[in-house]
PDB file of N, CA and C in Angstrom:
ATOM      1  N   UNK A   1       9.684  10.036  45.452  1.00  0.00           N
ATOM      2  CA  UNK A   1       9.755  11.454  45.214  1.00  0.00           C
ATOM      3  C   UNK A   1      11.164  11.814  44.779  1.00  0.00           C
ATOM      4  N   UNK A   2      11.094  12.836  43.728  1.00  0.00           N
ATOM      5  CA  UNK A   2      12.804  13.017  43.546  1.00  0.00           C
ATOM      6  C   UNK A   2      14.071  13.743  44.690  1.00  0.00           C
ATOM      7  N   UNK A   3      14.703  13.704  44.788  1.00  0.00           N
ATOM      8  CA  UNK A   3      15.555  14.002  45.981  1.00  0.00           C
ATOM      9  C   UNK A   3      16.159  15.829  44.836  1.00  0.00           C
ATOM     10  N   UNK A   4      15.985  15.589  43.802  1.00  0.00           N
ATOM     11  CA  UNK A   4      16.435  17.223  43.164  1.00  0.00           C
ATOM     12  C   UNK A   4      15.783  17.136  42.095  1.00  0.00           C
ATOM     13  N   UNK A   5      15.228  18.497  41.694  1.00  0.00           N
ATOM     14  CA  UNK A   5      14.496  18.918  40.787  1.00  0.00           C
ATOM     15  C   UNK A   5      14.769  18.692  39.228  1.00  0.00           C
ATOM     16  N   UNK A   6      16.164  18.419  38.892  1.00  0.00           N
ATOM     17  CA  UNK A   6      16.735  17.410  37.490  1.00  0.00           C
ATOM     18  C   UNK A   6      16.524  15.770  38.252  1.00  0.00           C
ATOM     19  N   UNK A   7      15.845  15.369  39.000  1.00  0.00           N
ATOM     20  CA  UNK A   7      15.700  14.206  38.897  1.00  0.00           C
ATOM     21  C   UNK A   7      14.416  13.570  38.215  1.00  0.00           C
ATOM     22  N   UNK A   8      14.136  12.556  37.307  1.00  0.00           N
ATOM     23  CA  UNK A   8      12.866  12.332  36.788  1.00  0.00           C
ATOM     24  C   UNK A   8      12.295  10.448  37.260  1.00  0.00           C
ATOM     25  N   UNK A   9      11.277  10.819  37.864  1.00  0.00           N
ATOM     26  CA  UNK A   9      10.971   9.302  38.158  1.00  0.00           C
ATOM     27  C   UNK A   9      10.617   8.235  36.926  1.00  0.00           C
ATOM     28  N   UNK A  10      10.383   7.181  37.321  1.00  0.00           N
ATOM     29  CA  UNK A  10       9.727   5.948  36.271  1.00  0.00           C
ATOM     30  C   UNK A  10       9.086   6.350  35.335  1.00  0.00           C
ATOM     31  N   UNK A  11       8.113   6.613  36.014  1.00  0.00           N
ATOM     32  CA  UNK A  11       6.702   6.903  35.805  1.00  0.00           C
ATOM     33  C   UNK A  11       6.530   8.408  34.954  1.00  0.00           C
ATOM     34  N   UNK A  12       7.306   9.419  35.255  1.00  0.00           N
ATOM     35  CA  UNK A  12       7.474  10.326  34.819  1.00  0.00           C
ATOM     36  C   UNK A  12       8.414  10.252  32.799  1.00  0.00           C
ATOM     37  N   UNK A  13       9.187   9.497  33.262  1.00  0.00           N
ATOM     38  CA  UNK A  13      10.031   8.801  31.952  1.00  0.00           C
ATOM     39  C   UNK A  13       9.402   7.600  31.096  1.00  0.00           C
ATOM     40  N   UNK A  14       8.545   7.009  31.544  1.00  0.00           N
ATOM     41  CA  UNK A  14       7.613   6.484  30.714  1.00  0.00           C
ATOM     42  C   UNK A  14       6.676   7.401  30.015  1.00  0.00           C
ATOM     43  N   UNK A  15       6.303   8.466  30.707  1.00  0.00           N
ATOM     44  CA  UNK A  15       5.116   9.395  30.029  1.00  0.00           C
ATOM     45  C   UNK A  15       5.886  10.005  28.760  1.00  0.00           C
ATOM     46  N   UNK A  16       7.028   9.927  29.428  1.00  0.00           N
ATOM     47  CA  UNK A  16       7.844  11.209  28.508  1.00  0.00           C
ATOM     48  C   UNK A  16       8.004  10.176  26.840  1.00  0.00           C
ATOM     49  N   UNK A  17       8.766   8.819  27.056  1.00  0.00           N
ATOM     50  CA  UNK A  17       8.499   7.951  26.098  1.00  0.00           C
ATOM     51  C   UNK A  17       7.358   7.565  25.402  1.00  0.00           C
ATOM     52  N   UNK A  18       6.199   7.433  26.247  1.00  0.00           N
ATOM     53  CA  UNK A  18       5.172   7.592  25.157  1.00  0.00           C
ATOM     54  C   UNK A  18       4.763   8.018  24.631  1.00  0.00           C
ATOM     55  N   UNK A  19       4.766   9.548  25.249  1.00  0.00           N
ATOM     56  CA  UNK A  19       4.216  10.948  24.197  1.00  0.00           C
ATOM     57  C   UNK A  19       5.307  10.699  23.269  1.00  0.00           C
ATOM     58  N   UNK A  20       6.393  10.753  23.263  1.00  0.00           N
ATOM     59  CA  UNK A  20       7.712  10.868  21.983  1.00  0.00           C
ATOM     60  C   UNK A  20       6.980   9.692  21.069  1.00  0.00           C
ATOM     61  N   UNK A  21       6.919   8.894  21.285  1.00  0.00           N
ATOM     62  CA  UNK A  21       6.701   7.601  20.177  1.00  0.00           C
ATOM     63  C   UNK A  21       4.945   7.720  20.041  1.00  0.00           C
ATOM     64  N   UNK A  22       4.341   8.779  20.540  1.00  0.00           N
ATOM     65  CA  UNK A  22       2.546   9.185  20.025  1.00  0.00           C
ATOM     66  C   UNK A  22       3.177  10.115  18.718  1.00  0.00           C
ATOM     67  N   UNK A  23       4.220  10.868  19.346  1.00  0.00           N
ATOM     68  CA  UNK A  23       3.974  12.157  18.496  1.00  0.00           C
ATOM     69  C   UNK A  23       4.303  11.660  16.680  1.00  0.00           C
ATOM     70  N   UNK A  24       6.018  10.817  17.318  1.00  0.00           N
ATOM     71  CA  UNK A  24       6.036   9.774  15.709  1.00  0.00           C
ATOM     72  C   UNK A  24       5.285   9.214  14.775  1.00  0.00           C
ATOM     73  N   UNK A  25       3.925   8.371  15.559  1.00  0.00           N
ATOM     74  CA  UNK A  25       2.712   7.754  15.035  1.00  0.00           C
ATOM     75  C   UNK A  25       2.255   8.592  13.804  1.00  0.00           C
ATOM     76  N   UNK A  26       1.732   9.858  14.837  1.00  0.00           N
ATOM     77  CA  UNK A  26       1.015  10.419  14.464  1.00  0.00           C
ATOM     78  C   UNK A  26       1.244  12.088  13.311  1.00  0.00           C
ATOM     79  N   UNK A  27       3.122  12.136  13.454  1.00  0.00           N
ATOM     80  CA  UNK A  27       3.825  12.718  12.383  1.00  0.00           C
ATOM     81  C   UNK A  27       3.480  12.047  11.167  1.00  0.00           C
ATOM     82  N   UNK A  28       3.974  10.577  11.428  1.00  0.00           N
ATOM     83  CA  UNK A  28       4.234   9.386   9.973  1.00  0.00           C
ATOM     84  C   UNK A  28       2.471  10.036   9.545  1.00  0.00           C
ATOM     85  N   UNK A  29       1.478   9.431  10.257  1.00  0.00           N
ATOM     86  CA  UNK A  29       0.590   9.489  10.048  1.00  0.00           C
ATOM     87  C   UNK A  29      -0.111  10.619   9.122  1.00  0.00           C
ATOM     88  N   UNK A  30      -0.128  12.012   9.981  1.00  0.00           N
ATOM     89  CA  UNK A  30       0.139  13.087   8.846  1.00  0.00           C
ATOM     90  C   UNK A  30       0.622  12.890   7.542  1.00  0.00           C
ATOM     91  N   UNK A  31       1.961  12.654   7.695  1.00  0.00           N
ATOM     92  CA  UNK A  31       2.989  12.408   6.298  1.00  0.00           C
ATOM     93  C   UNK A  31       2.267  11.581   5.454  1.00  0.00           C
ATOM     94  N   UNK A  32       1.667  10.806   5.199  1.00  0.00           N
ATOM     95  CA  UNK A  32       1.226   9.691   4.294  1.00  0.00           C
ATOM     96  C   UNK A  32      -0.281  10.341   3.931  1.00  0.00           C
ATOM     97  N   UNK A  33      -1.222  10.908   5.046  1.00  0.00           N
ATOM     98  CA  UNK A  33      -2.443  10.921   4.711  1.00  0.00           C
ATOM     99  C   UNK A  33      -3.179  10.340   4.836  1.00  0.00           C
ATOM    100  N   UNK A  34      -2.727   9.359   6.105  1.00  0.00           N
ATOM    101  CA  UNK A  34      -3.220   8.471   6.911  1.00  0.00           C
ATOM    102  C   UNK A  34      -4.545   9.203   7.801  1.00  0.00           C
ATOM    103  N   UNK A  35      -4.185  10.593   8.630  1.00  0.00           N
ATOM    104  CA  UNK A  35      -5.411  11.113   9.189  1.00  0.00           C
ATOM    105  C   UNK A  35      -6.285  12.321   8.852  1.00  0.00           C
ATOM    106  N   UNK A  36      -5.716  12.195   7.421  1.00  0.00           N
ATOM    107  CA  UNK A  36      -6.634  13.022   6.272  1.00  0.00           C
ATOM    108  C   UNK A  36      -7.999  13.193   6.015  1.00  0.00           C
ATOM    109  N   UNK A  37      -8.623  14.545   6.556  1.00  0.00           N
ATOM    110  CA  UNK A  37     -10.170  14.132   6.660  1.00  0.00           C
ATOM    111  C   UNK A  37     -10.917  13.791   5.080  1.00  0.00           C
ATOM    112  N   UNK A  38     -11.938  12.909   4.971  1.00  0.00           N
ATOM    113  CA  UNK A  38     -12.073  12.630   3.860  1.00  0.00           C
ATOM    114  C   UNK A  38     -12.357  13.595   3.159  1.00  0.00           C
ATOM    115  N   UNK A  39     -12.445  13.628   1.641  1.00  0.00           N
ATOM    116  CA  UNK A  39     -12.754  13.892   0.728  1.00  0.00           C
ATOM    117  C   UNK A  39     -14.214  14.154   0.378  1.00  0.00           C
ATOM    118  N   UNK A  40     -14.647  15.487   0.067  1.00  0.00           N
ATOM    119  CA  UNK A  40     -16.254  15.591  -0.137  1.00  0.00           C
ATOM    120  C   UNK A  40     -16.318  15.992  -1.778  1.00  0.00           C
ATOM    121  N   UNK A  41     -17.059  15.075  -2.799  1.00  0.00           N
ATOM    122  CA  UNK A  41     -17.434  15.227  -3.701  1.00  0.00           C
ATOM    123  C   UNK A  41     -18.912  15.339  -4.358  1.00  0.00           C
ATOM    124  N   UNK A  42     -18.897  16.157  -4.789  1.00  0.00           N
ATOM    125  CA  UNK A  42     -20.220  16.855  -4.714  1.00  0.00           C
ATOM    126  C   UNK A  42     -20.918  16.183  -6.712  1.00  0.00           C
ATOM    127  N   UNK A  43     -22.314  15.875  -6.466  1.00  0.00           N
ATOM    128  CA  UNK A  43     -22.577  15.705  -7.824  1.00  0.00           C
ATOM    129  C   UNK A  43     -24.135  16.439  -8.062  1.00  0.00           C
ATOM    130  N   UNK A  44     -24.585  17.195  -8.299  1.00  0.00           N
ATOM    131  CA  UNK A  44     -25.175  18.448  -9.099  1.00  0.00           C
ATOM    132  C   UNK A  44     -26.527  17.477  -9.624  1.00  0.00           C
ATOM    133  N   UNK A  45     -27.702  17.263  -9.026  1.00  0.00           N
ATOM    134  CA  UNK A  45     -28.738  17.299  -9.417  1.00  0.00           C
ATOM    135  C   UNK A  45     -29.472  18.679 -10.283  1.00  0.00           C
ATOM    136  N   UNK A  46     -29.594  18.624 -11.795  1.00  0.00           N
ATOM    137  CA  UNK A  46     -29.751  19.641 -12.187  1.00  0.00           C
ATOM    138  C   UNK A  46     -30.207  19.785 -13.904  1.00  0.00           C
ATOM    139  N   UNK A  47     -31.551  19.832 -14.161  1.00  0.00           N
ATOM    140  CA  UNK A  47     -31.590  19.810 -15.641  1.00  0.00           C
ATOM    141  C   UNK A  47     -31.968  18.214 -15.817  1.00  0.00           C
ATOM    142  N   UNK A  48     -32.970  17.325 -14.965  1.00  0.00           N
ATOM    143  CA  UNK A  48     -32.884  15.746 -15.070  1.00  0.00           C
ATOM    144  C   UNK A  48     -31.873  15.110 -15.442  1.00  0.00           C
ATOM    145  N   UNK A  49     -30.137  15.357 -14.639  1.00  0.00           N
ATOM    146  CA  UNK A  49     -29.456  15.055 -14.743  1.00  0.00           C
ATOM    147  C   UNK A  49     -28.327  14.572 -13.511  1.00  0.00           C
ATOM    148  N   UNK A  50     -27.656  13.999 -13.469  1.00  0.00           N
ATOM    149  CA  UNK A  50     -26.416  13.911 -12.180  1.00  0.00           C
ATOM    150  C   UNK A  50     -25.646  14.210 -13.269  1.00  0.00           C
ATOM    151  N   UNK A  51     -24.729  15.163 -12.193  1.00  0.00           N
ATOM    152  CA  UNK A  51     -23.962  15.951 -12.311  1.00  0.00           C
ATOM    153  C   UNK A  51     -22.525  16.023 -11.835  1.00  0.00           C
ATOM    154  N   UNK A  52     -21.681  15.458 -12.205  1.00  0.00           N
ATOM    155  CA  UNK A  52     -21.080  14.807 -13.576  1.00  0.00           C
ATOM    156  C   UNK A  52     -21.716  12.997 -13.308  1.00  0.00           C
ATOM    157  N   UNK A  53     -21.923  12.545 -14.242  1.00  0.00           N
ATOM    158  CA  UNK A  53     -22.552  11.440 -14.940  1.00  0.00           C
ATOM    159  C   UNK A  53     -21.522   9.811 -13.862  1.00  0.00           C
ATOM    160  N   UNK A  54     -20.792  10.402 -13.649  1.00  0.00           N
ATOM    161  CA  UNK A  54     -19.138   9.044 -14.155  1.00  0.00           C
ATOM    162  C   UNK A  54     -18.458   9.788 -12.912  1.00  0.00           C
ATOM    163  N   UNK A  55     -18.193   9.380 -11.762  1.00  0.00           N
ATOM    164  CA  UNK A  55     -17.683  10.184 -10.323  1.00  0.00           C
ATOM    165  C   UNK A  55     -16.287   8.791 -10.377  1.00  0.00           C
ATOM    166  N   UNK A  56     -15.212   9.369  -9.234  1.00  0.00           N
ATOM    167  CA  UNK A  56     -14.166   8.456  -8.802  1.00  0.00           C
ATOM    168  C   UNK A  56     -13.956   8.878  -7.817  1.00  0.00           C
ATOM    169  N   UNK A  57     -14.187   7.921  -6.731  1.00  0.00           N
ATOM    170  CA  UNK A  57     -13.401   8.684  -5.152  1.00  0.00           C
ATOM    171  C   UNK A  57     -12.451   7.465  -4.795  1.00  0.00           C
ATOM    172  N   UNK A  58     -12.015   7.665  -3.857  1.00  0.00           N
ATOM    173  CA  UNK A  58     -11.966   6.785  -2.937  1.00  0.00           C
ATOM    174  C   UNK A  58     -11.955   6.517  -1.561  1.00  0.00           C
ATOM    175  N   UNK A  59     -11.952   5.426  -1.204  1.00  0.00           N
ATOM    176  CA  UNK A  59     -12.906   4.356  -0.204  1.00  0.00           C
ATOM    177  C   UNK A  59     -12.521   5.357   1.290  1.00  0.00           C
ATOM    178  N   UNK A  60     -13.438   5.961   1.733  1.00  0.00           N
ATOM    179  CA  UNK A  60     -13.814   6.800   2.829  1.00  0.00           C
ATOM    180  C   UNK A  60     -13.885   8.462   2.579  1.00  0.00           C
ATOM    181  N   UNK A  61     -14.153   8.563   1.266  1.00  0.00           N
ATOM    182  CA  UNK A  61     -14.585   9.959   0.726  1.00  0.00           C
ATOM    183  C   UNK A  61     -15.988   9.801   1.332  1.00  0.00           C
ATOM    184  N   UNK A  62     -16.600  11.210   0.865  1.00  0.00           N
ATOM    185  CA  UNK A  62     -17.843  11.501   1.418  1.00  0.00           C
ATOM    186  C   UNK A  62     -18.630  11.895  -0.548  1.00  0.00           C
ATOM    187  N   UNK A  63     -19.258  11.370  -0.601  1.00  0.00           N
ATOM    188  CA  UNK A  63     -20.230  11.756  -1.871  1.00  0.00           C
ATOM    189  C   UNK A  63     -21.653  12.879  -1.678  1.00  0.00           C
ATOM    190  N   UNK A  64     -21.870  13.976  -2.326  1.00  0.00           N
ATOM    191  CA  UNK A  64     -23.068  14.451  -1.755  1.00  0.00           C
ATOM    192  C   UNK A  64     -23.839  14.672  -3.244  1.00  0.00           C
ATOM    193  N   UNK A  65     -24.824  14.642  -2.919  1.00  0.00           N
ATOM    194  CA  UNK A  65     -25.906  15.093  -3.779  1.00  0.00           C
ATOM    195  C   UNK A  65     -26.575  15.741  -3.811  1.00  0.00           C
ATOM    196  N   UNK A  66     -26.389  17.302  -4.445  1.00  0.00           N
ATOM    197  CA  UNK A  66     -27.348  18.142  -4.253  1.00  0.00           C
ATOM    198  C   UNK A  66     -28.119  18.107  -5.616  1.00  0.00           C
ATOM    199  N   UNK A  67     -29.699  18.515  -4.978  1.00  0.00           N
ATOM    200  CA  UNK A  67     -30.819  18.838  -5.859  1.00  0.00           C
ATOM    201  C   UNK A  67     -30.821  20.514  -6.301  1.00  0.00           C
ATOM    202  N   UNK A  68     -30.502  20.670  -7.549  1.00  0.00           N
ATOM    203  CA  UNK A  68     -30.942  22.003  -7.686  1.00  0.00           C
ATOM    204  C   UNK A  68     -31.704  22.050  -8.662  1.00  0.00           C
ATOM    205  N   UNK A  69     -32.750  21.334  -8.955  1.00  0.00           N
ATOM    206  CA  UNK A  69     -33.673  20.916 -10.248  1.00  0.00           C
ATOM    207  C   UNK A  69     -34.868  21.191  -9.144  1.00  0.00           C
ATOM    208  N   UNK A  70     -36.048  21.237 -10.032  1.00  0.00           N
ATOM    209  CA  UNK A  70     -37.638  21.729  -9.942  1.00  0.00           C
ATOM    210  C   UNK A  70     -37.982  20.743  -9.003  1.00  0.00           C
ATOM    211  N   UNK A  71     -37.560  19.812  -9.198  1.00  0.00           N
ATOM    212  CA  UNK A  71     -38.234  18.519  -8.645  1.00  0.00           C
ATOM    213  C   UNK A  71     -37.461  17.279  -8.026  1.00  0.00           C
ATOM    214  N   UNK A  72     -38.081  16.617  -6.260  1.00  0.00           N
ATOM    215  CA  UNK A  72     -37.535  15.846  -6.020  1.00  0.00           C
ATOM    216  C   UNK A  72     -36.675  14.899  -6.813  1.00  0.00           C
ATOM    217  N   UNK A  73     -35.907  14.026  -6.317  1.00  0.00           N
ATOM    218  CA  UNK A  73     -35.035  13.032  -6.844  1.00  0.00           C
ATOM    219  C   UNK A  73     -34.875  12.102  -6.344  1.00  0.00           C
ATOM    220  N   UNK A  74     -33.894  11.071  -6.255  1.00  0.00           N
ATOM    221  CA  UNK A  74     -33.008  10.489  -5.905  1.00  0.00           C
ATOM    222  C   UNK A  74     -31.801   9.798  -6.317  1.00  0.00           C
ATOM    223  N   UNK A  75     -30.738   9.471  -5.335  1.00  0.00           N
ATOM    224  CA  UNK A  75     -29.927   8.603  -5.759  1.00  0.00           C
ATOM    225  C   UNK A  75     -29.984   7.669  -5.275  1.00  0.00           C
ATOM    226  N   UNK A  76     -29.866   6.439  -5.713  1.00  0.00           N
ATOM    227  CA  UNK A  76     -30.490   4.876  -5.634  1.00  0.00           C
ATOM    228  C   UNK A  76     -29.383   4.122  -6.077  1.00  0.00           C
ATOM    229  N   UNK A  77     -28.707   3.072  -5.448  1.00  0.00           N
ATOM    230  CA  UNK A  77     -28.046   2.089  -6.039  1.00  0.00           C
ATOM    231  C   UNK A  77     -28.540   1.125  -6.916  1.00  0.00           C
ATOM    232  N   UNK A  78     -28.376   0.430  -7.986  1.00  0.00           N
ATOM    233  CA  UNK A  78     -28.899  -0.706  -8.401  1.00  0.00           C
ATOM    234  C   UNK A  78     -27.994  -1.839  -8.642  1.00  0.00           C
ATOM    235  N   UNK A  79     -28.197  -2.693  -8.397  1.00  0.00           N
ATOM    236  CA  UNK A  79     -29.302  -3.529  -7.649  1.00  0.00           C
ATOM    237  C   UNK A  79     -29.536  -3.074  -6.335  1.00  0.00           C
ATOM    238  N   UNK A  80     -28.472  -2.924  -5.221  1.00  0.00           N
ATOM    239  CA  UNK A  80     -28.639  -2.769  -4.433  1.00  0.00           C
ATOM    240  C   UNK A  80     -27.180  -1.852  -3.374  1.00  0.00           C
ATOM    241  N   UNK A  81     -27.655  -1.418  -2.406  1.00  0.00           N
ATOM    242  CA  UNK A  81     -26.411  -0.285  -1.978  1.00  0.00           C
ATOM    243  C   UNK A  81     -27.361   0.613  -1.318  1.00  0.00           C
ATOM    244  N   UNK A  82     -26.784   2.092  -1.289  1.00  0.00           N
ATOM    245  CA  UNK A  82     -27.424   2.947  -0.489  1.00  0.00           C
ATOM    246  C   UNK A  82     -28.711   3.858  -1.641  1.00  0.00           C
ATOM    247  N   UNK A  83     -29.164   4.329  -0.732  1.00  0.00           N
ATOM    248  CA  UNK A  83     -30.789   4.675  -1.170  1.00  0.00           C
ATOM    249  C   UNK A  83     -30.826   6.420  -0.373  1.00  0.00           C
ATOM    250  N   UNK A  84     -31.229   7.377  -0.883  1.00  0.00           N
ATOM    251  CA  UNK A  84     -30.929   8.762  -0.698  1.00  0.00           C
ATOM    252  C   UNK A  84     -32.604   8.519  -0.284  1.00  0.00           C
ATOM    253  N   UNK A  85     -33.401   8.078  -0.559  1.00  0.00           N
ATOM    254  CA  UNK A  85     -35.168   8.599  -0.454  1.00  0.00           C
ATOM    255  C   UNK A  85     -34.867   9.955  -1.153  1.00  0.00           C
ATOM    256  N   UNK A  86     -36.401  10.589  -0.931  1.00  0.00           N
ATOM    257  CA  UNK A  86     -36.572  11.370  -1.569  1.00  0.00           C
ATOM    258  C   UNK A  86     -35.337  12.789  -1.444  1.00  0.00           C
ATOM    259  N   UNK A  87     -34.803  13.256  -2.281  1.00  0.00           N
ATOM    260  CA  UNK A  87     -33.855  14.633  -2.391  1.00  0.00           C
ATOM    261  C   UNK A  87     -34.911  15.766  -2.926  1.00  0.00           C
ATOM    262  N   UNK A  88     -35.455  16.318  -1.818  1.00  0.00           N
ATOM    263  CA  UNK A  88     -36.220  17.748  -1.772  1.00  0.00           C
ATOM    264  C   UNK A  88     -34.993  18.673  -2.875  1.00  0.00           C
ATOM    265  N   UNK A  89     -35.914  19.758  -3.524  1.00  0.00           N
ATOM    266  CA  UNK A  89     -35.161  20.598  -4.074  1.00  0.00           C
ATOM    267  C   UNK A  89     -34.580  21.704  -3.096  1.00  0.00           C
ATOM    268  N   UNK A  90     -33.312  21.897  -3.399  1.00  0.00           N
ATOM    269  CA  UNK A  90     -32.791  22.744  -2.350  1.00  0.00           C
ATOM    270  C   UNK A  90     -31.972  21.455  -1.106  1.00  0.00           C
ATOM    271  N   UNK A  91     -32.350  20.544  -0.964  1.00  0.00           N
ATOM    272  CA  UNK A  91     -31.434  19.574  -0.285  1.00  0.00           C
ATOM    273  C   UNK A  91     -30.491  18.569  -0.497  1.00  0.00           C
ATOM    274  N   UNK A  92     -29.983  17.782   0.133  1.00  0.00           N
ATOM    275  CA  UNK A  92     -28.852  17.049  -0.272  1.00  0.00           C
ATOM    276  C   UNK A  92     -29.115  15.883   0.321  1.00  0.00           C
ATOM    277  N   UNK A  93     -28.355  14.391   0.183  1.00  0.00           N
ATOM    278  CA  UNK A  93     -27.725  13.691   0.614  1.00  0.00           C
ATOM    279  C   UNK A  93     -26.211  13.299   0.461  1.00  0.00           C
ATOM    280  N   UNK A  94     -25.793  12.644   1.658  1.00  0.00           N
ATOM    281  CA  UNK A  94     -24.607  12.304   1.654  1.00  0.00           C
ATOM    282  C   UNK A  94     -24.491  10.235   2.180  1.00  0.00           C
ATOM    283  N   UNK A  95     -23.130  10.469   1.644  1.00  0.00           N
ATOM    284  CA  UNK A  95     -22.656   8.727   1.407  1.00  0.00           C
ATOM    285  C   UNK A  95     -21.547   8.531   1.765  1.00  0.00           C
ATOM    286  N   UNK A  96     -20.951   7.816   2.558  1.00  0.00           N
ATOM    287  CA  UNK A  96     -19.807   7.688   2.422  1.00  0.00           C
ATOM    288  C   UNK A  96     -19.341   6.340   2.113  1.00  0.00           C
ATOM    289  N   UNK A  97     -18.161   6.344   0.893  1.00  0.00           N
ATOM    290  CA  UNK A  97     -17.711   5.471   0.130  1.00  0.00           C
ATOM    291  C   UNK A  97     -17.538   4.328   1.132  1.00  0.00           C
ATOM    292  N   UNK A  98     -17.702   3.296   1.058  1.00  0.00           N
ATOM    293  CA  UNK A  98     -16.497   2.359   2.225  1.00  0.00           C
ATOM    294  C   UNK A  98     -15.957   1.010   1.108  1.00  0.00           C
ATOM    295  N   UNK A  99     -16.771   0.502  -0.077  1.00  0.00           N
ATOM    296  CA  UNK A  99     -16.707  -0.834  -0.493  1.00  0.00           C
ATOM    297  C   UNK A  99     -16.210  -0.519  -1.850  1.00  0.00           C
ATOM    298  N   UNK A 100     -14.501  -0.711  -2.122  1.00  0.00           N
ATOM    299  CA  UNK A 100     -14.168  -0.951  -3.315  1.00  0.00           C
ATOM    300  C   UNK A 100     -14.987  -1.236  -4.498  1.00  0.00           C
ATOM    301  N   UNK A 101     -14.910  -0.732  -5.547  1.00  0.00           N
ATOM    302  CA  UNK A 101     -15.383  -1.590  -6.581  1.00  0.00           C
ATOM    303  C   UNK A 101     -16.762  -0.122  -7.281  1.00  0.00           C
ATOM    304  N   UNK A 102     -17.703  -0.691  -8.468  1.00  0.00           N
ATOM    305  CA  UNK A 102     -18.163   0.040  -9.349  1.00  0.00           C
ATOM    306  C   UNK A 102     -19.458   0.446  -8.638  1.00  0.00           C
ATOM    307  N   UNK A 103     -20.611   1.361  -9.186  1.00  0.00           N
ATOM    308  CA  UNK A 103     -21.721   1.170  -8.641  1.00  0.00           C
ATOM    309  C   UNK A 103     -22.761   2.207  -9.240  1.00  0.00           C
ATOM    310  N   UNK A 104     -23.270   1.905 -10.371  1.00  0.00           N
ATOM    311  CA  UNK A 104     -25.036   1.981 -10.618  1.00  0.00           C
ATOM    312  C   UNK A 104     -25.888   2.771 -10.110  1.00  0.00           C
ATOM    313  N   UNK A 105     -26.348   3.726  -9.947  1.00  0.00           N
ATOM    314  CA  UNK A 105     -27.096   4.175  -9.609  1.00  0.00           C
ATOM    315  C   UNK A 105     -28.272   5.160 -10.547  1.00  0.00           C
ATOM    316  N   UNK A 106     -29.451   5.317 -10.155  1.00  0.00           N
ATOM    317  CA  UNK A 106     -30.341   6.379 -10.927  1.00  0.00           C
ATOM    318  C   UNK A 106     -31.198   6.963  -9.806  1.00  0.00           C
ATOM    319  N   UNK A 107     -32.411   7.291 -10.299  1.00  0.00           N
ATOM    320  CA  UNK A 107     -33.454   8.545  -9.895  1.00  0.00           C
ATOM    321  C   UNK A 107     -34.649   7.334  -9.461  1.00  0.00           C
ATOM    322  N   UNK A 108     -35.196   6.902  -9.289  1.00  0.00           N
ATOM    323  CA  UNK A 108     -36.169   6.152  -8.793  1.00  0.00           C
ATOM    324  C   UNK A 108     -37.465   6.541  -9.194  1.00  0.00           C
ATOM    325  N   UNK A 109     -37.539   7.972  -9.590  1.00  0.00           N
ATOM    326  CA  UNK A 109     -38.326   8.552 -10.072  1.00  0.00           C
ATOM    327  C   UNK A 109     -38.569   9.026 -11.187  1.00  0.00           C
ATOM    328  N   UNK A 110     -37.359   9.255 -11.742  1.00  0.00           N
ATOM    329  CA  UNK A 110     -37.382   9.615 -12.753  1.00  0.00           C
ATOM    330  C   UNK A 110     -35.877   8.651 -13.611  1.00  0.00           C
ATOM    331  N   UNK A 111     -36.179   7.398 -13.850  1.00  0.00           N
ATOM    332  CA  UNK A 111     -35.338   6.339 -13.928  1.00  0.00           C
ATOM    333  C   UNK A 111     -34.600   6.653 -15.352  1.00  0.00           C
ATOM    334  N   UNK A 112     -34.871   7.436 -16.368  1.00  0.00           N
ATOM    335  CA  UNK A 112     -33.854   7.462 -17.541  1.00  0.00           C
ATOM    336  C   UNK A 112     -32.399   8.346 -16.655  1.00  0.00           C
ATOM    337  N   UNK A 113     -32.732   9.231 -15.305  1.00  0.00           N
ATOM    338  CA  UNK A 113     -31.447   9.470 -15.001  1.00  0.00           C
ATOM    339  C   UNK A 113     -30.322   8.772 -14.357  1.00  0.00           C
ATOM    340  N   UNK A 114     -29.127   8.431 -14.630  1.00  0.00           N
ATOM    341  CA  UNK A 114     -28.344   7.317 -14.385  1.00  0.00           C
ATOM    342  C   UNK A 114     -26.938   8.188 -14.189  1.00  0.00           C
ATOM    343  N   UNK A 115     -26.281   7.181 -13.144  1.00  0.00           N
ATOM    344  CA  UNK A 115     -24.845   8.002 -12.907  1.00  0.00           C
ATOM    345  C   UNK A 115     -23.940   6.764 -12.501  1.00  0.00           C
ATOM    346  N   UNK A 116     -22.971   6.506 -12.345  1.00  0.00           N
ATOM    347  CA  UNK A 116     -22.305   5.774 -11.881  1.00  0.00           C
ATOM    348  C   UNK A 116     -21.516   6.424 -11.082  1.00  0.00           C
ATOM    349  N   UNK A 117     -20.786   5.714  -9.847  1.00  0.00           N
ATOM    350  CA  UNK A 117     -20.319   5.766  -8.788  1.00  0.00           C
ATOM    351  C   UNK A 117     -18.470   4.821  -8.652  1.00  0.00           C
ATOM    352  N   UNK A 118     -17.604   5.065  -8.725  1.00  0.00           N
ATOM    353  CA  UNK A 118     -16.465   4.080  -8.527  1.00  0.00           C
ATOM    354  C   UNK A 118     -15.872   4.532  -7.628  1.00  0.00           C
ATOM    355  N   UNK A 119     -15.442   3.344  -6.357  1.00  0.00           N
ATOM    356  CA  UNK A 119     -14.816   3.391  -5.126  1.00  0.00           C
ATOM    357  C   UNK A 119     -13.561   2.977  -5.590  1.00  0.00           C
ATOM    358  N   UNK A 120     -12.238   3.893  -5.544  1.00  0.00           N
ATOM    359  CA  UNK A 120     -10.681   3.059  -5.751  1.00  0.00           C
ATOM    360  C   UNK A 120     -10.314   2.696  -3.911  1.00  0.00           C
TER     361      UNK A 120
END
């Protein structure tokens, strides 16, 4: 126990050191954009089309797809990747980026529509 009220124990001075060197972490962290919530990019089902055609995020963005066309959809990877099922009009799906690199996709249903996808 402290013997006077400016006295600080161990235990008390360890807390105090770790919060100081949390708060650093997590300044730097800020600073860079390290705990930056991702990125939501939106692509426009609309007119038997994706909307814009040719997207760029990167790797832990969020991708969404809204339907605002007459008729279900989807977005579909090809060959293979993530799969939306059916996109009701008036609804969405979402994706989130994680795997570097290019990616293919169309309508499953209506297969002349095509978009591509790139993870930086």
């Amino acid at each position: 126990m402290p013997s006077d009220a400016n006295d600080v124990t161990t235990a008390d001075a360890r807390r105090r050191l770790f919060c100081g060197a949390l708060c650093v972490v997590v300044m730097g962290a800020l600073a860079t954009g390290a705990l930056a919530a991702p990125v939501v990019h939106t692509v426009t089902i609309e007119g038997f089309e994706f909307r814009p055609p040719v997207i760029a995020v990167k790797a832990g963005d969020v991708v969404e797809w809204r339907n605002k066309d007459i008729l279900p959809h989807t977005a579909t990877a090809q060959p293979a990747g993530f799969d939306s099922g059916t996109i009701a009009t008036g609804a969405s799906f979402r994706f989130t980026a994680k795997t570097k690199g290019r990616v293919d996709y169309i309508c499953t249903l209506h297969p002349t529509m095509k978009g591509t996808l790139t993870v930086e």
